[in-house]
Protein backbone atom coordinates (compact mmCIF):
# COMPACT_ATOMS: atom_id res chain seq x y z
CA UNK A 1 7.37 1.68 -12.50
CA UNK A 2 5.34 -1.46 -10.94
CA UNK A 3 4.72 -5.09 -11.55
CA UNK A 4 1.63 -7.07 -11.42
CA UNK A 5 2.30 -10.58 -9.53
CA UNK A 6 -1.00 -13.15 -9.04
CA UNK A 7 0.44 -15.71 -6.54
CA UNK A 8 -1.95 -18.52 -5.43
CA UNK A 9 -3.83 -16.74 -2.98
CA UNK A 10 -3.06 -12.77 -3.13
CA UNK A 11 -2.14 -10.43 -6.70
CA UNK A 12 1.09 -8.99 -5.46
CA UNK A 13 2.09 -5.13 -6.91
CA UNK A 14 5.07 -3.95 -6.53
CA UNK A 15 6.10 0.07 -6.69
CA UNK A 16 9.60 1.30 -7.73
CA UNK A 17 10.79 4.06 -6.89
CA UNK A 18 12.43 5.75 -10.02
CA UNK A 19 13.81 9.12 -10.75
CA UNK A 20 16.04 11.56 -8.83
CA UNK A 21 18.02 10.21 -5.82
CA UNK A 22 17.62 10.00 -3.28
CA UNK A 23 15.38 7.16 -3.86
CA UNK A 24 13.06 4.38 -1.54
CA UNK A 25 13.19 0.57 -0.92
CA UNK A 26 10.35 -0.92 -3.18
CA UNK A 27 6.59 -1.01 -1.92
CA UNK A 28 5.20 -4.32 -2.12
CA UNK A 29 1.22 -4.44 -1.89
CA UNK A 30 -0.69 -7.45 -1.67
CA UNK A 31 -4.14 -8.11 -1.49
CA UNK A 32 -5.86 -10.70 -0.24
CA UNK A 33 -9.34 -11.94 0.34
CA UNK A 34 -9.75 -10.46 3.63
CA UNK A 35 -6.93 -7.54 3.44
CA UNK A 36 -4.07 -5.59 2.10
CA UNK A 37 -0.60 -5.36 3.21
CA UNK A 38 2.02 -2.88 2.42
CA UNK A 39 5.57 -4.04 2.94
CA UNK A 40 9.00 -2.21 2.93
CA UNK A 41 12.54 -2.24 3.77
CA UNK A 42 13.68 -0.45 6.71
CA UNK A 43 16.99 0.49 5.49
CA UNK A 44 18.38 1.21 8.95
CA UNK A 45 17.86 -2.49 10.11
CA UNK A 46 17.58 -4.04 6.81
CA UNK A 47 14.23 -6.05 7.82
CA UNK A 48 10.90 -5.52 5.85
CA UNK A 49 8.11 -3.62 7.40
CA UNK A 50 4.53 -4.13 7.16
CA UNK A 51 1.31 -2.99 8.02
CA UNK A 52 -2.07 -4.77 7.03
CA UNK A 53 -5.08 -2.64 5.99
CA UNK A 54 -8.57 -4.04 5.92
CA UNK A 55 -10.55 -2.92 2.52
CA UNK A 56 -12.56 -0.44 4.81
CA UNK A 57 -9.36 1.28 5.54
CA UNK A 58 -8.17 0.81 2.04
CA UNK A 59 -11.51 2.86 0.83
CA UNK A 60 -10.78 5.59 3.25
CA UNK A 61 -7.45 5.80 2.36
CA UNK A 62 -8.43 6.33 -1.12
CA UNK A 63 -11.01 8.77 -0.78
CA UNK A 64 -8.66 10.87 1.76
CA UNK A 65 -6.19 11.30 -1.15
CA UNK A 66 -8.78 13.57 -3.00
CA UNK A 67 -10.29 15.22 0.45
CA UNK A 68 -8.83 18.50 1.91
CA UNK A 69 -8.14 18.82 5.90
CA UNK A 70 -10.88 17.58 8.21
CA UNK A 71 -12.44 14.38 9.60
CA UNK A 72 -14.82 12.67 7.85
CA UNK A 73 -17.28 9.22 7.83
CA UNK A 74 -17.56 7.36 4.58
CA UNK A 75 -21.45 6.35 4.36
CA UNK A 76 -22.83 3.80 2.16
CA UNK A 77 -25.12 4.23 -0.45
């Protein structure tokens, strides 16, 4: 499951984790003009987490999820 959020000045999704246990702290993804940031929950100190992600990386990231083993170079068009 997963919510759609737009705040003043970033759209805000949220991932649940559902199904089988054991289960993991909600993903919260927001994107804003200039980049994305994934937050979570460490459950061992109870503070969030969160890394920010340009849209360059963000790109990459996507196409890696289709790509087998290796190193590659995105190139534009």
């Amino acid at each position: 499951m997963f919510t759609v959020e737009h705040d003043y000045d970033a759209t805000v999704v949220t991932l649940v984790d559902e199904g089988a246990a054991p289960l993991r702290e909600d993903v919260i993804v927001s994107a804003f003009d200039d980049c994305i940031t994934v937050t979570q929950i460490d459950t061992r100190s109870d503070q969030p987490v969160q890394i920010t992600l340009s849209f360059s990386q963000l790109r990459d990231l996507q196409a890696a999820l289709d790509l087998p083993e290796g190193a590659y170079r995105l190139r534009k068009p």
